[in-house]
Protein backbone atom coordinates (compact mmCIF):
# COMPACT_ATOMS: atom_id res chain seq x y z
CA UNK A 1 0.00 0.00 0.00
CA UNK A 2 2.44 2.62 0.79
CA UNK A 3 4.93 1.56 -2.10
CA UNK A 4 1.53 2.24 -4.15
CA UNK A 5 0.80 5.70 -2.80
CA UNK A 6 4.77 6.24 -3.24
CA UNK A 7 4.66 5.70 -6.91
CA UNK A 8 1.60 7.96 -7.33
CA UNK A 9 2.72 10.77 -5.69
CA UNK A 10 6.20 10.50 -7.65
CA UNK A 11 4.30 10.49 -10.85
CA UNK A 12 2.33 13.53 -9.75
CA UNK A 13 5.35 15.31 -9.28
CA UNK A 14 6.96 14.37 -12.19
CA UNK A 15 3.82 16.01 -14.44
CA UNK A 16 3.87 18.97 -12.44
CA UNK A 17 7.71 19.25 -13.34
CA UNK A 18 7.20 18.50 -16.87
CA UNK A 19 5.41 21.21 -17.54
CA UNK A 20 5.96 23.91 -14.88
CA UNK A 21 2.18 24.50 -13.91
CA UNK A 22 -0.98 22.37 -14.54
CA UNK A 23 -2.10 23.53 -18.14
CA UNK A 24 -5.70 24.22 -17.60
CA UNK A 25 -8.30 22.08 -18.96
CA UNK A 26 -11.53 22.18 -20.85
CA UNK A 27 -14.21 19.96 -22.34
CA UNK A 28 -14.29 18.99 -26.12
CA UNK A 29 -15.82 21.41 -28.66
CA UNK A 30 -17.47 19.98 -31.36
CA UNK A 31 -16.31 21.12 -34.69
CA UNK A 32 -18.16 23.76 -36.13
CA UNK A 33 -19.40 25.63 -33.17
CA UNK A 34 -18.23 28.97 -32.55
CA UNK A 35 -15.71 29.85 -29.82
CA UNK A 36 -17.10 31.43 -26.39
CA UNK A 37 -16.81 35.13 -25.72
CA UNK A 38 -13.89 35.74 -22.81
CA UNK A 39 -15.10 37.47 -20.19
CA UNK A 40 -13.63 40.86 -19.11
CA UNK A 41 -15.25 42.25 -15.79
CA UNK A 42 -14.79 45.57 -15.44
CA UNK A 43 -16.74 45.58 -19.19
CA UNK A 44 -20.19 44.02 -17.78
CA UNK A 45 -21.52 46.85 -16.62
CA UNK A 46 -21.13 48.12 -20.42
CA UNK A 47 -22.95 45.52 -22.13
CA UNK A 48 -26.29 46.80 -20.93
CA UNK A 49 -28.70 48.83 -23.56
CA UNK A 50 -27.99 52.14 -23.50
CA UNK A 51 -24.64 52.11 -21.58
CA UNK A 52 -22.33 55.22 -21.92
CA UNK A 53 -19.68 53.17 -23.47
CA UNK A 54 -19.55 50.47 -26.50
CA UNK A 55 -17.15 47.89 -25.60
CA UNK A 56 -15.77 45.45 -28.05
CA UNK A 57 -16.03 41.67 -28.06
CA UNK A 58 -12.80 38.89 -28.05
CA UNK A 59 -13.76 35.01 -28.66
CA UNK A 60 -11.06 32.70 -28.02
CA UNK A 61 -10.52 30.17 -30.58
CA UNK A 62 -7.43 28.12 -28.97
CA UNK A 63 -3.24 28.83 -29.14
CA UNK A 64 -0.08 27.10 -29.93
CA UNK A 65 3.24 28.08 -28.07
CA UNK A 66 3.48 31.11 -29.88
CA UNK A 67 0.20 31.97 -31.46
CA UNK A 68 -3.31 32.82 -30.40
CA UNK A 69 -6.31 32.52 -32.17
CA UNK A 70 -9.38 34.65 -31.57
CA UNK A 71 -12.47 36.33 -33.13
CA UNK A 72 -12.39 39.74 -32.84
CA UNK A 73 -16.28 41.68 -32.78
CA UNK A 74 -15.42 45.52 -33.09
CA UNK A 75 -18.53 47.72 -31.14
CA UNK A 76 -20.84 49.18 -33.96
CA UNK A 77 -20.08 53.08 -33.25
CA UNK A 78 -22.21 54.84 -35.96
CA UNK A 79 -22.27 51.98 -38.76
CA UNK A 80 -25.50 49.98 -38.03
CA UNK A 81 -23.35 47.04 -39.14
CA UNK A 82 -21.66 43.76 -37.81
CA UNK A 83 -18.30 42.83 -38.02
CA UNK A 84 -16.14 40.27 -36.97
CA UNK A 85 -12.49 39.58 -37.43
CA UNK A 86 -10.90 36.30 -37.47
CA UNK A 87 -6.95 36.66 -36.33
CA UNK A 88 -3.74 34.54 -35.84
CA UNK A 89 -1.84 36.76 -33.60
CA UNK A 90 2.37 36.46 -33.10
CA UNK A 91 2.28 36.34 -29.35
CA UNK A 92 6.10 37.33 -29.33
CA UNK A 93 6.00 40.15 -32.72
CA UNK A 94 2.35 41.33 -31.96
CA UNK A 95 2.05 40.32 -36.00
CA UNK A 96 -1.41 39.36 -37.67
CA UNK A 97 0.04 35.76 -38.85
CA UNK A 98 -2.95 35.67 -40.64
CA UNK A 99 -7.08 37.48 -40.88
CA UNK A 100 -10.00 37.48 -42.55
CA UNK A 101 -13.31 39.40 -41.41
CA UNK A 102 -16.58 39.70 -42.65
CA UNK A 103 -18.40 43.00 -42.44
CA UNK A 104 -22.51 43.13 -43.27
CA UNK A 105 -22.48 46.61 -44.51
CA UNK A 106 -25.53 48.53 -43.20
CA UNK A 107 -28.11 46.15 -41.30
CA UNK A 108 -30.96 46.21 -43.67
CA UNK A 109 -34.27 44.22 -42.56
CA UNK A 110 -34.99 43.64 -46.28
CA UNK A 111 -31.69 41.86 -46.61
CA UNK A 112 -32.28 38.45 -44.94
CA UNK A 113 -28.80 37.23 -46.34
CA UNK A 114 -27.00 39.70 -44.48
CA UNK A 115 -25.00 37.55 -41.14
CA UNK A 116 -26.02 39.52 -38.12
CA UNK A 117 -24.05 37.83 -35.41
CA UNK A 118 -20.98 35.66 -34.53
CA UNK A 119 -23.50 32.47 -34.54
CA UNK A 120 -24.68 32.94 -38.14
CA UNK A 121 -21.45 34.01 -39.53
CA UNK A 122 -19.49 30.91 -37.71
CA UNK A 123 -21.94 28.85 -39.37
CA UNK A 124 -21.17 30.06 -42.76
CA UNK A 125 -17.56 30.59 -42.54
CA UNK A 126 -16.38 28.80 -39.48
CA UNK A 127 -15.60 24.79 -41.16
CA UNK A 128 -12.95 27.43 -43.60
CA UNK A 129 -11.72 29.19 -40.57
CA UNK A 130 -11.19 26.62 -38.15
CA UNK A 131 -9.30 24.46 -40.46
CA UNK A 132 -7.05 27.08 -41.62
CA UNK A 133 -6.23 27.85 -38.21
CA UNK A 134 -5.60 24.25 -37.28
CA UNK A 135 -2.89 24.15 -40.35
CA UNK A 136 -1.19 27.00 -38.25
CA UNK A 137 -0.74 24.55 -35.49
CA UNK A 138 -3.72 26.16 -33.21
CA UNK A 139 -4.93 23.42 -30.97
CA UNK A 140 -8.82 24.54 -29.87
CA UNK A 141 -8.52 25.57 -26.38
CA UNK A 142 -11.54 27.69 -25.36
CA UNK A 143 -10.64 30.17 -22.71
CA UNK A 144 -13.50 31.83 -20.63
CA UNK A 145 -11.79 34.12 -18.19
CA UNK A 146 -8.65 35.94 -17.38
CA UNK A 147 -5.23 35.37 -15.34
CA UNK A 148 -4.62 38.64 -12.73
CA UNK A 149 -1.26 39.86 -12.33
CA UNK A 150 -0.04 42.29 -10.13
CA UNK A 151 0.51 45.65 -11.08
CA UNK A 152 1.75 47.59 -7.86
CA UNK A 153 4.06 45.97 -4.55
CA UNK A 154 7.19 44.05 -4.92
CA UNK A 155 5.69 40.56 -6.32
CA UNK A 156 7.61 39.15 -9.16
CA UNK A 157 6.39 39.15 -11.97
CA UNK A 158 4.22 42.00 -12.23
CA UNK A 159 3.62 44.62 -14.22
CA UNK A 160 4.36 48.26 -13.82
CA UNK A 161 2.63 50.83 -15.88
CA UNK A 162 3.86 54.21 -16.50
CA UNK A 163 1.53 57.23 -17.53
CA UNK A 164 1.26 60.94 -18.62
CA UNK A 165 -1.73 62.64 -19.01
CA UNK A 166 -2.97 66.44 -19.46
CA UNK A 167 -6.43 67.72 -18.09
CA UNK A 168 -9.23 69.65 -18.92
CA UNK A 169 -7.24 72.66 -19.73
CA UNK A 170 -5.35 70.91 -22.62
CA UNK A 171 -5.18 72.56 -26.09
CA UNK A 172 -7.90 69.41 -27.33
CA UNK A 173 -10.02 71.00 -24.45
CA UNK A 174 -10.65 67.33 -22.27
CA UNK A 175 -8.50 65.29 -19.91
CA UNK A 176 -6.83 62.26 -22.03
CA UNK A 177 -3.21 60.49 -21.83
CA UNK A 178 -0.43 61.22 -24.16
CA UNK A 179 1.39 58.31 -23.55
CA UNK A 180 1.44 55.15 -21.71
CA UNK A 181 3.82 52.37 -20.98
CA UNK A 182 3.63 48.46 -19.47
CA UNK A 183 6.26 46.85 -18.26
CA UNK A 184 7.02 43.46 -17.17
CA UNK A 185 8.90 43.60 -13.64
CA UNK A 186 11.02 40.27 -13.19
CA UNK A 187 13.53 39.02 -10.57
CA UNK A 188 15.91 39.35 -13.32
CA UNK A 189 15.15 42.12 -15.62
CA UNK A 190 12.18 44.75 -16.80
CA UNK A 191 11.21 44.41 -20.30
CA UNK A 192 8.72 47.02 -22.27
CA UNK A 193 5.69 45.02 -23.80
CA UNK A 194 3.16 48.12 -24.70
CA UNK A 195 2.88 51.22 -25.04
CA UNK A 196 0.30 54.12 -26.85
CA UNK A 197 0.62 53.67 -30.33
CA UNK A 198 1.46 57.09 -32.33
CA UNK A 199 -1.16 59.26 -33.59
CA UNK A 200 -3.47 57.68 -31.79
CA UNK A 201 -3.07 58.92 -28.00
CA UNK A 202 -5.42 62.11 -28.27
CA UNK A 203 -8.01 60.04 -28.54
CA UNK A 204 -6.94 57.77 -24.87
CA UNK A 205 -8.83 58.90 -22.00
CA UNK A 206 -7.77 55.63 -19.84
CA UNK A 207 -6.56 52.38 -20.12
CA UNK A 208 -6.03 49.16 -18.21
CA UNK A 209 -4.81 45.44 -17.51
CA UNK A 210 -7.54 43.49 -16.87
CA UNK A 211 -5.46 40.45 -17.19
CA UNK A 212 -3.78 37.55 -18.98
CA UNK A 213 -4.42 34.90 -21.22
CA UNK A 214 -2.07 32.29 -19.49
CA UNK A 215 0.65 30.67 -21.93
CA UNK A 216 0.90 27.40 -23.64
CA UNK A 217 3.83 25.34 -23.11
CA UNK A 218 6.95 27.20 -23.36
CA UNK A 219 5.54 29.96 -24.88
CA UNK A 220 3.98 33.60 -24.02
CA UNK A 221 1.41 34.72 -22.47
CA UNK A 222 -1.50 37.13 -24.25
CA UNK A 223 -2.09 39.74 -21.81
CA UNK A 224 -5.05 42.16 -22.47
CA UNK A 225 -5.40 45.60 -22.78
CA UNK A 226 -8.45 47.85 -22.34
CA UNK A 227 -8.27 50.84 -24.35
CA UNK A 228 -11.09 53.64 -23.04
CA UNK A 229 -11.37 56.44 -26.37
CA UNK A 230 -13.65 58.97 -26.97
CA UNK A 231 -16.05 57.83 -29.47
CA UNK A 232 -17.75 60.13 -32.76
CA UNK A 233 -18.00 63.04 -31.83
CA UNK A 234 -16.99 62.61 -27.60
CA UNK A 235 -19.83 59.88 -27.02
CA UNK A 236 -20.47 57.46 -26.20
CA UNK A 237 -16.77 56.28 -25.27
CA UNK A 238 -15.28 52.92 -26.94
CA UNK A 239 -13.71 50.37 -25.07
CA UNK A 240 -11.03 48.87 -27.80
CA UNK A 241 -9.12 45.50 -26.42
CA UNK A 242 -5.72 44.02 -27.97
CA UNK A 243 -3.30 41.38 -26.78
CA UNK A 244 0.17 42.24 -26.73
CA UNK A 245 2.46 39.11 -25.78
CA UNK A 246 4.45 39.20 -22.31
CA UNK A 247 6.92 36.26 -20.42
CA UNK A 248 5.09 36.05 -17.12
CA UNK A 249 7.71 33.22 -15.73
């Protein structure tokens, strides 16, 4: 009995050194159906009717070591359309491997053909997608819900984010950043992973890290960033999200 329960706690062990952490686990997906939405928190407040912010949508499709695979739904500022984005993101380049979208054009009632959400699309485009993605090496590995990761203290890793700003008496006439910077904090070294992208800032009232898609194998992790701009013409605001890839070990 005991040389039993000595051989299966050595072989516990020996997984949990193989790999470095338990990879998390999930129930098959049948082929076809589209990938779940992942879940950012401090959005739900925003997906109500009539919120004072349109917040976009990310549906994880699955990753390799270096990739991650996700349908991207844009909020509808002003269009009256739908549109969704299929990428293959370079976790350690921040590169669109590969993309392909559809867009509806203007919702029109007397246009039944028109795909009005990620269920009908998936159905008509999905089969092409998925296996596309699978040639890429993307194993299907829903994910539902974010990783948190410290941002202040002394824990290693963390991240450590670095802002300017301007107020209400700036030359645009509103409070917004001008620039922005993440950092990963390690017992070794700090390394730059983000930061506002040019042309773009006067439009960033606020942004933050709601957390991280953990990694696979050897490989990165996605972590996600919530992007708060002023919409047409001031409102309502957008909330625009986008992985950038980070080494959490």
């Amino acid at each position: 009995m005991r040389i039993a329960l000595r051989i299966a706690v050595a072989h516990c062990l020996a997984v949990l050194a193989a790999c470095g952490h338990a990879q998390p686990t999930s129930a098959p997906v049948t082929q076809g159906t589209p990938p779940a939405e992942l879940r950012v928190p401090e959005l739900d407040e925003y997906r109500k009717p009539n919120a004072s912010l349109l917040a976009d949508r990310i549906y994880i499709f699955g990753r390799s070591d270096q990739l991650i695979a996700y349908a991207y739904e844009p909020a509808d500022e002003a269009c009256g359309c739908y549109t969704l984005a299929v990428i293959v993101q370079d976790l350690a380049t921040g590169a669109e491997v590969w993309t392909d979208r559809y867009e509806s054009g203007e919702l029109d009632p007397a246009k039944p053909d028109q795909l009005r959400n990620l269920e009908q699309v998936w159905r008509a485009r999905g089969p092409a997608w998925e296996q596309h993605i699978r040639k890429l090496g993307i194993v299907r590995e829903p994910v539902e819900s974010l990783e948190k990761i410290a941002t202040t203290g002394t824990t290693v890793p963390r991240l450590a984010i670095h802002v300017e700003d301007v107020g209400d008496d700036s030359p645009e006439g509103y409070a917004h950043l001008t620039t922005y910077r993440i950092d990963v904090v390690s017992a070794r070294r700090t390394t730059p992973i983000a930061k506002a992208r040019a042309a773009r800032e006067l439009d960033l009232l606020e942004f933050r890290v709601p957390g991280y898609v953990a990694p696979r194998g050897a490989g990165l992790a996605a972590v996600l960033i919530l992007e708060r701009k002023r919409g047409w013409e001031g409102m309502p605001h957008l909330a625009r999200l986008r992985f950038v890839g980070a080494d959490l070990r």
